[in-house]
Protein backbone atom coordinates (compact mmCIF):
# COMPACT_ATOMS: atom_id res chain seq x y z
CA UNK A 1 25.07 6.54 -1.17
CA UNK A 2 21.52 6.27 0.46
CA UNK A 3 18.59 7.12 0.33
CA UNK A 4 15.58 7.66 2.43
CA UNK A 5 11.72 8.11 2.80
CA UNK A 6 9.78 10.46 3.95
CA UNK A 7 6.04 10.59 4.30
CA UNK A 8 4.26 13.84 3.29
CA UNK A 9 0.93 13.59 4.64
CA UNK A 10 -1.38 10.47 5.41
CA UNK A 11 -5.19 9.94 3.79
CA UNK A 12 -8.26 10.11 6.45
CA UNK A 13 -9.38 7.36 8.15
CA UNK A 14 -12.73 5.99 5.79
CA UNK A 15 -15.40 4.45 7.13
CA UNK A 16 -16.52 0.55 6.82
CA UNK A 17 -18.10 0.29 3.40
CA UNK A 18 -19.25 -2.43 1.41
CA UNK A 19 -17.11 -4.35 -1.90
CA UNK A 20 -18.08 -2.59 -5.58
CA UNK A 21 -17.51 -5.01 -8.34
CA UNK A 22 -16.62 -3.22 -11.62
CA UNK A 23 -18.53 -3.89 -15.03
CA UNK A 24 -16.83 -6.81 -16.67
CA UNK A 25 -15.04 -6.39 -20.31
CA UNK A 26 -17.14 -9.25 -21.91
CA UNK A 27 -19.50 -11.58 -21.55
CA UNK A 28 -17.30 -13.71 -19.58
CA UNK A 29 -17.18 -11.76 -16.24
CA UNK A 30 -15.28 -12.80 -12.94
CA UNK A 31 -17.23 -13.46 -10.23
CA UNK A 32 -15.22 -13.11 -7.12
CA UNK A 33 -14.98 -11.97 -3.50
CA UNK A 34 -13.38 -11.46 -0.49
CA UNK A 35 -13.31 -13.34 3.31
CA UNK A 36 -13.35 -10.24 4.42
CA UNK A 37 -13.97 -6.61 2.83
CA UNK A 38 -12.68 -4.55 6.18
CA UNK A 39 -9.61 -4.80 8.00
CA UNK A 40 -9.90 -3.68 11.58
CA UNK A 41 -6.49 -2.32 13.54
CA UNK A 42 -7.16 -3.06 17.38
CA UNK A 43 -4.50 -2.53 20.03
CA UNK A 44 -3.05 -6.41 19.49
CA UNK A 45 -2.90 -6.32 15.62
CA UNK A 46 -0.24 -8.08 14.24
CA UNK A 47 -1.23 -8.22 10.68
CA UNK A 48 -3.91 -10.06 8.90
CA UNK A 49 -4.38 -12.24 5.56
CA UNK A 50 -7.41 -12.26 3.60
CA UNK A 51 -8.47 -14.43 1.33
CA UNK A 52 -9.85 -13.67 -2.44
CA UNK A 53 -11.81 -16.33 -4.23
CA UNK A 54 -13.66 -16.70 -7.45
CA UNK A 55 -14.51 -18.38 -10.82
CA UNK A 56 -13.94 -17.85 -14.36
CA UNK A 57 -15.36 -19.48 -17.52
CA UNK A 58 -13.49 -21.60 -18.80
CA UNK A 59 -9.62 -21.77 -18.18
CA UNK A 60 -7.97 -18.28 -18.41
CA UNK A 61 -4.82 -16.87 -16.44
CA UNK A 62 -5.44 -14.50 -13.54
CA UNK A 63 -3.75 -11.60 -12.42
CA UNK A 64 -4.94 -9.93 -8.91
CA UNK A 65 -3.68 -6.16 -8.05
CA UNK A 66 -3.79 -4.43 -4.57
CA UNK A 67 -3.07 -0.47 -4.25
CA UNK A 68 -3.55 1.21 -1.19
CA UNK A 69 -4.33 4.32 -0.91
CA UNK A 70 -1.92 7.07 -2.80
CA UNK A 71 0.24 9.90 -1.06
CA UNK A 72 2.98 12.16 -1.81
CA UNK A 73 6.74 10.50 -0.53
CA UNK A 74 9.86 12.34 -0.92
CA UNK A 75 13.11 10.62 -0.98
CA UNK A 76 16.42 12.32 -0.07
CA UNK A 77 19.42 11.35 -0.81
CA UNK A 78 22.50 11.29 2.03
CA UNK A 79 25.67 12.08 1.09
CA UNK A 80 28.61 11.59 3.06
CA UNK A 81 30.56 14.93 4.13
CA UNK A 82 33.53 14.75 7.05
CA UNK A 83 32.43 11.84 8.10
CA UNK A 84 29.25 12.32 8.72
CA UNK A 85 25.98 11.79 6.44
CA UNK A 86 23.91 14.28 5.38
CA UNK A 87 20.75 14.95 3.57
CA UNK A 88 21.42 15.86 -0.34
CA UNK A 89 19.36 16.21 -3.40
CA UNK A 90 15.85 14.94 -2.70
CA UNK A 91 12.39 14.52 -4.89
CA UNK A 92 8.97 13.81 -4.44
CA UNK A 93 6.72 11.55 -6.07
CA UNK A 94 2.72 12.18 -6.22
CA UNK A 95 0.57 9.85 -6.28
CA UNK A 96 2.39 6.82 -4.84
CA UNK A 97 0.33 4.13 -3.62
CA UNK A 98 0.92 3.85 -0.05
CA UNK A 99 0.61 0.03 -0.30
CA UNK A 100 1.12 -2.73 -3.02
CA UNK A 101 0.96 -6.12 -3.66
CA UNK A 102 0.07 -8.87 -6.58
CA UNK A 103 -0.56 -11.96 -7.47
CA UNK A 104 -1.09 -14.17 -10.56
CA UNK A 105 -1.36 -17.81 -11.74
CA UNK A 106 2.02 -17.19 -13.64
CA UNK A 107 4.78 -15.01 -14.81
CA UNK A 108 3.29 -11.35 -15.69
CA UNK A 109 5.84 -11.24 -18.49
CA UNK A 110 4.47 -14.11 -20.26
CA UNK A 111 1.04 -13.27 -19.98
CA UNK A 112 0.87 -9.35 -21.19
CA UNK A 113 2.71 -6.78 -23.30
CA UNK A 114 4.51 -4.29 -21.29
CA UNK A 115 2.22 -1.80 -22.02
CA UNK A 116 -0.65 -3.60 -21.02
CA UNK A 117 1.11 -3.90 -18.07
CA UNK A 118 1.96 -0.43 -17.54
CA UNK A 119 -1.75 1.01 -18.12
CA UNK A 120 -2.96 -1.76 -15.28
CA UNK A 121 -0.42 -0.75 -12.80
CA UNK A 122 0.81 -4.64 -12.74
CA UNK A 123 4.37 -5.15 -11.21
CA UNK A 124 6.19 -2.84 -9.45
CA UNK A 125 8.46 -1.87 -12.57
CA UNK A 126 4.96 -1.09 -14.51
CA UNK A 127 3.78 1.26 -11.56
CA UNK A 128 3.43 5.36 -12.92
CA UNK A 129 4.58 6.95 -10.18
CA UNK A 130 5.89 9.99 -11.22
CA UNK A 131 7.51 13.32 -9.58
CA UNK A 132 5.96 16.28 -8.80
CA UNK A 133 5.82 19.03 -11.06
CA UNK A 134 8.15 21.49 -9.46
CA UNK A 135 10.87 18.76 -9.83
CA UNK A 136 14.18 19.92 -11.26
CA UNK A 137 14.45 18.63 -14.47
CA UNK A 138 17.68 17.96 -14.23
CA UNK A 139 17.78 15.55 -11.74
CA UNK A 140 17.70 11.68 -12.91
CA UNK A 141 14.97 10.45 -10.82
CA UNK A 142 15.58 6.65 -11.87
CA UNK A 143 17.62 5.52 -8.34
CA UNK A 144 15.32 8.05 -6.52
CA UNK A 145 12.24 6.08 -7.64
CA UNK A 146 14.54 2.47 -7.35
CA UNK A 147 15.14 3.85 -3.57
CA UNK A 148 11.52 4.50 -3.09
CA UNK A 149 10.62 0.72 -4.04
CA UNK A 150 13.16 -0.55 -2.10
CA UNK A 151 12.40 1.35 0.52
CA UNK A 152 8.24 0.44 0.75
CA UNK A 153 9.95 -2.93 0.54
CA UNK A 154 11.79 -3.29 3.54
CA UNK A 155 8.66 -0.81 5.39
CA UNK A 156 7.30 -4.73 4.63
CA UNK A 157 4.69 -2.26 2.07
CA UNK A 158 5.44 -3.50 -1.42
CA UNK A 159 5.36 -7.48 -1.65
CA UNK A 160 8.87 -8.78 -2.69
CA UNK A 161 7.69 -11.38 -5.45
CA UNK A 162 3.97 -11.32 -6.80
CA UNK A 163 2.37 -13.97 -4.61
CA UNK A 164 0.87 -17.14 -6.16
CA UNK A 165 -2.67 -17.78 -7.29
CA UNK A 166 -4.11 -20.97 -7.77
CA UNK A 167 -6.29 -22.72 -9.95
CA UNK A 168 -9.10 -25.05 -8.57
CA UNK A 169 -10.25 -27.27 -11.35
CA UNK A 170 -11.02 -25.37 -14.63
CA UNK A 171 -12.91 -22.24 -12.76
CA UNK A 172 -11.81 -21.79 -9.69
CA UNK A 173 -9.16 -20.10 -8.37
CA UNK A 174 -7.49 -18.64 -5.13
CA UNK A 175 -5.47 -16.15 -3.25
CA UNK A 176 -3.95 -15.30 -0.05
CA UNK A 177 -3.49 -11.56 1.00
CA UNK A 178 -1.38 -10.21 3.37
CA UNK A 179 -1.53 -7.06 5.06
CA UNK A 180 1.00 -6.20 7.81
CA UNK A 181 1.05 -4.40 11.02
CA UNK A 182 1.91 -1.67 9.35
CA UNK A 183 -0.68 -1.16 6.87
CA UNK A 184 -1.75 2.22 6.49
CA UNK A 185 -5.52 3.09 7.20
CA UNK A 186 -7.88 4.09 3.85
CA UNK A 187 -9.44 2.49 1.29
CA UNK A 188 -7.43 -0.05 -0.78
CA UNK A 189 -8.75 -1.05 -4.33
CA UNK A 190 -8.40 -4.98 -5.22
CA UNK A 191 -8.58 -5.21 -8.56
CA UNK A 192 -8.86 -8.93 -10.88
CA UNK A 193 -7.40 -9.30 -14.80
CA UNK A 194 -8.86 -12.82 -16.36
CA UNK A 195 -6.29 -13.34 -19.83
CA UNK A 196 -6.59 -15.40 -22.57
CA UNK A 197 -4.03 -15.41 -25.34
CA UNK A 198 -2.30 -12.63 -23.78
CA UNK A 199 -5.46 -10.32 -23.94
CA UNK A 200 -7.31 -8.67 -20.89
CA UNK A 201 -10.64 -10.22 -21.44
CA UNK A 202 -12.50 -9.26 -18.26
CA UNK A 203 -11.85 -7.00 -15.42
CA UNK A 204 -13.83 -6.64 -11.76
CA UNK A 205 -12.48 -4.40 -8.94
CA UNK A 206 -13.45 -4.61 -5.12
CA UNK A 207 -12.91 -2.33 -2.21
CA UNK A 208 -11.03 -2.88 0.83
CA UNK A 209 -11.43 -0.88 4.04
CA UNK A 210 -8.12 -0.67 6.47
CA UNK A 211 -9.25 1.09 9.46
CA UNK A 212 -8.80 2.51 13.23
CA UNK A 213 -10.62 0.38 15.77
CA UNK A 214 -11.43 0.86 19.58
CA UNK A 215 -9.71 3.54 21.47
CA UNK A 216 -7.24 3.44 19.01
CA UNK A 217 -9.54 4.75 16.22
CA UNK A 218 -10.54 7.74 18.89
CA UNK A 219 -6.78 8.94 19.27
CA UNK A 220 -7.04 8.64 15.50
CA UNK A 221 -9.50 10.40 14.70
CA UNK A 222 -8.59 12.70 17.42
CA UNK A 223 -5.00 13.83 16.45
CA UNK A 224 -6.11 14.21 12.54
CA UNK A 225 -9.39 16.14 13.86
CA UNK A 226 -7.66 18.79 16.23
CA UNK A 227 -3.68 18.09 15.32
CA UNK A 228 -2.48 21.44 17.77
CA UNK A 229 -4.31 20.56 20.25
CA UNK A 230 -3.56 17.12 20.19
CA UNK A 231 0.19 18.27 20.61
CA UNK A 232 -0.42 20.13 23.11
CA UNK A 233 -2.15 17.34 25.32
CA UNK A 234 0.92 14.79 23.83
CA UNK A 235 3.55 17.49 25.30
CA UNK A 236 1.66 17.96 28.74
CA UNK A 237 1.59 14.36 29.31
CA UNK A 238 5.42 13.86 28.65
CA UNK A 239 6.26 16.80 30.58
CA UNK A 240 3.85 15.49 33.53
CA UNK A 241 5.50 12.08 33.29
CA UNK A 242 8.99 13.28 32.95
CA UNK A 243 8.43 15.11 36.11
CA UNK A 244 6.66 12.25 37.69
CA UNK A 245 9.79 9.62 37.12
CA UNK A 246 12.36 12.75 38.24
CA UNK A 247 10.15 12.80 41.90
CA UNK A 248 10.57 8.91 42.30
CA UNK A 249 14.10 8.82 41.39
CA UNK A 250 14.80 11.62 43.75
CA UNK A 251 12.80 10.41 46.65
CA UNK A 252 15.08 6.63 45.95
């Protein structure tokens, strides 16, 4: 049996903005940043990695959560019939973060309950992500929301094992992120857990722009602004070269 994704609608393009750091839990708050706090798609883009640093006080674990933004996926199941496969039962989740990744000093397991886990969004098993509303009932949306995972994982979307970051001394600590060509444009939210004795003792949250750059921002911008028209033009131009390539071929 398999399964596969479909993509509802995508999120506007967002302008350049700067990082927001959230309001720590305690006294002890994480200072951090980022290399960079906009990633820019150009014609050539082939992905980019950006570094997150920072320091705590004292020695405490660190846990380090990337979302992108959220849209509405459906996943459909095909079903085999004479031979040939065919779309079944499908269902759509809301609210499913178009990109995800994480990264901690150690295993997530060991360091919080699974409810903690579950109300930070940490791990791909402790992500709400739930179906919409008009959903059968019915239906057991477990291996539709297993198919969706694996799915954003081979899209190269979801990060296959949380990546690794590392401690500097007693304070310091670092972290590679990757984003590949296939990030989708919006505004991602990085957000930083410091533990200590398996308790979330100080938060801080930064934002990431992923956007459009060059003339490939104005096509963009373009086909979300005036979508029928931009159709329109699309279809001329494949008509016009369609004809174009029929000429030569006849004229050889």
């Amino acid at each position: 049996m398999k399964y596969a994704l479909c993509l509802i609608r995508q999120m506007p393009i967002v302008s350049l903005l700067s990082m927001v750091i959230a309001a720590p839990l305690s006294a002890a708050p994480v200072v951090t940043d980022l290399s960079e706090h906009s990633v820019a798609i150009t014609a050539n883009f082939a992905g980019s990695d950006i570094l997150l640093f920072g320091a705590t006080q004292g020695e405490k674990d660190v846990i380090v959560i990337v979302q992108g933004p959220r849209q509405p996926r459906t996943i459909r199941r095909q079903e085999r019939n004479v031979g040939i496969w065919m779309n079944g039962e499908s269902v759509t989740f809301d609210q499913v973060p178009s990109y995800y990744a994480m990264a901690a000093t150690r295993d997530i397991d060991s360091l919080l309950s699974a409810d903690v886990l579950e109300s930070f969004g940490a791990g791909e098993e402790h992500l709400v992500i739930t179906a919409a509303a008009d959903t059968d009932p019915v239906i057991d949306i477990t291996p539709y929301r297993e198919a969706l995972i694996r799915n954003m994982r081979r899209l190269d979307l979801y990060s296959q094992k949380p990546a690794k970051v590392k401690i500097l001394g007693n304070s310091l600590f670092r972290v590679s992120l990757h984003f590949p060509t296939n990030v989708p444009v919006g505004e991602y939210k990085v957000r930083i857990l410091l533990v200590t004795d398996n308790k979330v003792v100080s938060t801080g949250s930064m934002r990431l722009d992923v956007g459009k750059s060059g003339i490939e921002a104005s096509v963009y911008d373009f086909a979300h602004r005036y979508s029928a028209l931009y159709g329109i033009v699309a279809l001329i131009i494949a008509v016009a070269a369609g004809w174009a390539a029929s000429a030569v071929f006849r004229k050889a």
